[in-house]
N, C-alpha and C. Protein backbone atom coordinates (compact mmCIF):
# COMPACT_ATOMS: atom_id res chain seq x y z
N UNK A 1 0.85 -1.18 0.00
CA UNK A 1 0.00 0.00 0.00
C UNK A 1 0.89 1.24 0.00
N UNK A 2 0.76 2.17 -0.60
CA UNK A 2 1.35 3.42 -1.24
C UNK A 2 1.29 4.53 0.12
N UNK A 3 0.40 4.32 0.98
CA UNK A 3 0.43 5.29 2.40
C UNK A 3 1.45 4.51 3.30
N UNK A 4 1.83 3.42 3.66
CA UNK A 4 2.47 2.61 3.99
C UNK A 4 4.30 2.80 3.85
N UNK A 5 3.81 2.79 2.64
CA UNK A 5 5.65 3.77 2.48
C UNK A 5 5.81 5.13 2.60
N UNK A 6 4.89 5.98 2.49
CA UNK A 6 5.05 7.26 2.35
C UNK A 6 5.50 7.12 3.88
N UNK A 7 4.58 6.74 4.74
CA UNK A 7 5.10 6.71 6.07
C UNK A 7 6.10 5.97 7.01
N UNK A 8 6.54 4.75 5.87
CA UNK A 8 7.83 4.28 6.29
C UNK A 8 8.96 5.49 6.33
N UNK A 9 8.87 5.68 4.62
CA UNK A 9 9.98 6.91 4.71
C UNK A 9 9.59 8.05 5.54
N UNK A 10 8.52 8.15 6.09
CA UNK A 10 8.70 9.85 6.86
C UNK A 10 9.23 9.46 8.40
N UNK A 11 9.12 8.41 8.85
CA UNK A 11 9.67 8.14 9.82
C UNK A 11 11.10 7.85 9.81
N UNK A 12 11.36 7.18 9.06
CA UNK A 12 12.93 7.08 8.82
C UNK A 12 13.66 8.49 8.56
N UNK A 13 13.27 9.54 7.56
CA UNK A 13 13.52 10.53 7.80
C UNK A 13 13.66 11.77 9.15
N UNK A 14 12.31 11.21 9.88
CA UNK A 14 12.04 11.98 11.24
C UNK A 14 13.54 11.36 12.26
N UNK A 15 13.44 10.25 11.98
CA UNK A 15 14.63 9.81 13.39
C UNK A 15 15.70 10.72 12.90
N UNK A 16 16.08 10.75 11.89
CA UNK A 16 17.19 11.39 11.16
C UNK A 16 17.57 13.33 12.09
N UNK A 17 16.16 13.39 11.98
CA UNK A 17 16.15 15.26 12.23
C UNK A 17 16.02 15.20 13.72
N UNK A 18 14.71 16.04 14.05
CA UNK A 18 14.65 16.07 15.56
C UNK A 18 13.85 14.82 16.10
N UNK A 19 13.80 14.77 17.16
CA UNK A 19 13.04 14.06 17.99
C UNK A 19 11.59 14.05 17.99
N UNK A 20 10.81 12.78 18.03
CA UNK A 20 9.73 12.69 17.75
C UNK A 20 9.01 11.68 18.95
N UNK A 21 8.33 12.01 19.41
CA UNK A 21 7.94 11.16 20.68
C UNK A 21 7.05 9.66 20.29
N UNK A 22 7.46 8.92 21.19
CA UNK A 22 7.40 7.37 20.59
C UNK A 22 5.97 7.64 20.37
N UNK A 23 4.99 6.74 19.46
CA UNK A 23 3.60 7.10 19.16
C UNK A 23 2.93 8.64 18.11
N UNK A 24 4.16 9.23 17.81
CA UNK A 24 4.07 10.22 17.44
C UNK A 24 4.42 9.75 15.93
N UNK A 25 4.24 11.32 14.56
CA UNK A 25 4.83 11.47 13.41
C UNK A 25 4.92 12.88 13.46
N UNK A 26 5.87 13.29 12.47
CA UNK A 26 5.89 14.55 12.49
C UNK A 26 5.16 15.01 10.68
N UNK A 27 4.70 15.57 10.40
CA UNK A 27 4.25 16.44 9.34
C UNK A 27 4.36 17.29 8.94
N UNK A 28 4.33 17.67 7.93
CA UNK A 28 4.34 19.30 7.63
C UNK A 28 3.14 19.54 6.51
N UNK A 29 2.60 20.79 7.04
CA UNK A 29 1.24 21.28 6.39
C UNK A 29 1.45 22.39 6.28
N UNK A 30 0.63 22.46 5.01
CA UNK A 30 0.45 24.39 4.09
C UNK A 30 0.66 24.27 3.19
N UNK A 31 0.22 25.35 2.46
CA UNK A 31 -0.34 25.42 0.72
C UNK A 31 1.00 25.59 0.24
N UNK A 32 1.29 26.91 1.04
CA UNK A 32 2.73 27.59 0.28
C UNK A 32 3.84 27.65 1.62
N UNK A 33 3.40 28.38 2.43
CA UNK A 33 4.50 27.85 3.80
C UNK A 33 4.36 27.09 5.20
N UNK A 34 4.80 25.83 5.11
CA UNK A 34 5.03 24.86 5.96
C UNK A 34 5.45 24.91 6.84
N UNK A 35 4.28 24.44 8.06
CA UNK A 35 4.90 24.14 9.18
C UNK A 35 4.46 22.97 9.85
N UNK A 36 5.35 22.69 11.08
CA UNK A 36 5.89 21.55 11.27
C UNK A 36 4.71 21.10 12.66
N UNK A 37 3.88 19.55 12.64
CA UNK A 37 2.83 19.28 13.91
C UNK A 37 3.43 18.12 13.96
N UNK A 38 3.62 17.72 15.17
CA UNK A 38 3.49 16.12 16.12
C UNK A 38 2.07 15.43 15.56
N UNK A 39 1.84 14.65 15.27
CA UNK A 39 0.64 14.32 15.53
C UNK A 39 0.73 12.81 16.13
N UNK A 40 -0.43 12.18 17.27
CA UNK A 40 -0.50 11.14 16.97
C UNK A 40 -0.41 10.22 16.27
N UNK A 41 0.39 8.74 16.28
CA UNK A 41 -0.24 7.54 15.00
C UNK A 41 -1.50 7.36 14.97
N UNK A 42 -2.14 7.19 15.85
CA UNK A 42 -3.82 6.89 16.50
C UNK A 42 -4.42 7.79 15.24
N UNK A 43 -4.05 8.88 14.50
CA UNK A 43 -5.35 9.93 14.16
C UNK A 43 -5.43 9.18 12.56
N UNK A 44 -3.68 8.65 12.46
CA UNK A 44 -3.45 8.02 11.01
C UNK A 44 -4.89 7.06 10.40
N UNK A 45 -5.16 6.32 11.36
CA UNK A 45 -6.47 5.42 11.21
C UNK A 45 -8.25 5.93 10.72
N UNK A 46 -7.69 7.75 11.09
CA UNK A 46 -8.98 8.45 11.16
C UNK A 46 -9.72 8.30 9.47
N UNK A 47 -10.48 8.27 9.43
CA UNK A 47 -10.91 8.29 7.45
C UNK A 47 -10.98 9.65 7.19
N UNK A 48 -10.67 10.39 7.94
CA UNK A 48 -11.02 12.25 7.73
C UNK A 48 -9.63 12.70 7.07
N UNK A 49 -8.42 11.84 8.33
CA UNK A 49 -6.62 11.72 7.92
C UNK A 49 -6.58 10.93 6.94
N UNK A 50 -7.32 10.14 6.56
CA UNK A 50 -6.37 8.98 5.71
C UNK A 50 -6.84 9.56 3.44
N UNK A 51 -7.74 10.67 4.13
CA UNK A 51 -8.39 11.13 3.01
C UNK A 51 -7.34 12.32 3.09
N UNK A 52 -6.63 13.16 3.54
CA UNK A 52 -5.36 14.17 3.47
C UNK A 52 -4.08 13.21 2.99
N UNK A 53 -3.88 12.28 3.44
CA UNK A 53 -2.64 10.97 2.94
C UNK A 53 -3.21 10.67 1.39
N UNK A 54 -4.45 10.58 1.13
CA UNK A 54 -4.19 10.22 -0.38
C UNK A 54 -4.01 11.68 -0.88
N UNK A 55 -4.33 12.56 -0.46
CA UNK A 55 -3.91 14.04 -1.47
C UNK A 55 -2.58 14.13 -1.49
N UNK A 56 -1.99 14.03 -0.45
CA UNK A 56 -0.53 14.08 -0.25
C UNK A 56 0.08 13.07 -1.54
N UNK A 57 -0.46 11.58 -1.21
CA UNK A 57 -0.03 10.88 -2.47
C UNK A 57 0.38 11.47 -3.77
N UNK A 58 -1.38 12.06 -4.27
CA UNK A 58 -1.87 12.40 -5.30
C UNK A 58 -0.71 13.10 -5.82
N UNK A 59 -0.44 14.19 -4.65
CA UNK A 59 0.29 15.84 -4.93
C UNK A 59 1.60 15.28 -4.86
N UNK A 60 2.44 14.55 -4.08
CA UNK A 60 3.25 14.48 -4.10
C UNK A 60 4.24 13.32 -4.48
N UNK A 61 3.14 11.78 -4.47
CA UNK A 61 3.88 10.76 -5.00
C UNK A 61 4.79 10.02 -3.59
N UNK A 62 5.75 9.84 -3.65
CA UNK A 62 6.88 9.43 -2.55
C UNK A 62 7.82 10.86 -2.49
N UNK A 63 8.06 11.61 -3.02
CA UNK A 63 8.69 12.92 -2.97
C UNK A 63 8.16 13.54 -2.02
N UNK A 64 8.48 14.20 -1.05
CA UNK A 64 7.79 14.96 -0.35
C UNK A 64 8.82 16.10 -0.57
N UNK A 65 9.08 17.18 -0.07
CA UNK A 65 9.70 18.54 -0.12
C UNK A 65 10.01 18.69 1.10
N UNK A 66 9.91 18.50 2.35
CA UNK A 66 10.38 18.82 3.19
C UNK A 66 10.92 17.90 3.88
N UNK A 67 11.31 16.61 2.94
CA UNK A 67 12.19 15.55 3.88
C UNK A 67 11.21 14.36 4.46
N UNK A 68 9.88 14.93 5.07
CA UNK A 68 8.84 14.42 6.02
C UNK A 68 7.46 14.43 5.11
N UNK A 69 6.80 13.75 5.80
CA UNK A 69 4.98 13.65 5.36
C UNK A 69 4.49 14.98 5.04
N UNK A 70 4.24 15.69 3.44
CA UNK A 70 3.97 16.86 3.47
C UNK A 70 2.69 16.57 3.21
N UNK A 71 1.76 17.33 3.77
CA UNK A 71 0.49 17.31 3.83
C UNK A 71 -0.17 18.52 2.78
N UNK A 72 -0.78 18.30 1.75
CA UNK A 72 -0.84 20.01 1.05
C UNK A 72 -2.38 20.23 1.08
N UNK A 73 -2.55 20.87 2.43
CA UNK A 73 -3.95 21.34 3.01
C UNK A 73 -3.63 22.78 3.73
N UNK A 74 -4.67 23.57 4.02
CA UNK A 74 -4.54 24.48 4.95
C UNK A 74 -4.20 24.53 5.73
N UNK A 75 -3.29 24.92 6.80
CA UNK A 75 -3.00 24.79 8.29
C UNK A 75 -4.39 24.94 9.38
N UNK A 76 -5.35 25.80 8.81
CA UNK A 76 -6.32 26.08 9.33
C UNK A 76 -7.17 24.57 9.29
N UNK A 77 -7.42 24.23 8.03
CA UNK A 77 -7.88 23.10 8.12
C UNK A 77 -7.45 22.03 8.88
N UNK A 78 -6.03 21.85 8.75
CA UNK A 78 -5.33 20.38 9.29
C UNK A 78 -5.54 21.05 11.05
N UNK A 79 -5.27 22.46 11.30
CA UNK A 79 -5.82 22.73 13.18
C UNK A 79 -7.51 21.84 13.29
N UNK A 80 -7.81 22.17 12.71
CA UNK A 80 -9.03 21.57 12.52
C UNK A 80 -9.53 20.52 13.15
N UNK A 81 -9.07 19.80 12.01
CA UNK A 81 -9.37 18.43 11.80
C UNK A 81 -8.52 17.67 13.13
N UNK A 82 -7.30 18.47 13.49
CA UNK A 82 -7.11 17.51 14.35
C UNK A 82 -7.45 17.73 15.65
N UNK A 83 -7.91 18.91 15.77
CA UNK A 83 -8.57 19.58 16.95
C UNK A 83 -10.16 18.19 17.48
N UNK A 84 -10.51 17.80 16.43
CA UNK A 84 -11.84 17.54 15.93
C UNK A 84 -11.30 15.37 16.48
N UNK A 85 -10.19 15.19 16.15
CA UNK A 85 -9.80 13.89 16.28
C UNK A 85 -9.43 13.78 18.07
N UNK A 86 -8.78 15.13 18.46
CA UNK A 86 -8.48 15.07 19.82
C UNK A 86 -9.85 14.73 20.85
N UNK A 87 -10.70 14.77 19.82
CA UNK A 87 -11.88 15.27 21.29
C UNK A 87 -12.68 13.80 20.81
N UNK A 88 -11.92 12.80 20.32
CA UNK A 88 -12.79 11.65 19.93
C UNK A 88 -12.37 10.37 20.71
């Protein structure tokens, strides 16, 4: 499965940079400038997240641009959505 590697490699990349807390991924979201969220693995399972992972696919393939899982959504949105997963 094609989300499966995207997130092999973003983790392998993450150990590489900073620190990422066990249970955690790191991401990066925004249209044009990126910034950087922890998120749970737990939210990965969400169908709300796993529908931002195929855009990411779509948009980006296995390439990402910032090294890590680039997400190409709003920041507003991705506060959102995960605001919306925390309270579940």
């Amino acid at each position: 499965m094609a989300i499966r590697q995207i997130l092999k490699r973003s983790l392998s990349n993450e150990r590489r940079s900073t620190e990422v807390p066990k249970g955690h991924l790191a991401v990066y979201v925004g249209e044009n400038e990126k910034k950087r969220f922890v998120i749970p693995l737990s939210y990965l399972s969400h169908p709300s997240f796993q529908d931002l992972l195929c855009q990411a696919e779509e948009e980006f393939g296995f390439h990402h641009p910032m090294g890590g899982l680039t997400i190409p959504c709003s920041q507003d949105l991705f506060v959102h959505l995960t605001y919306r997963l925390s309270r579940t």
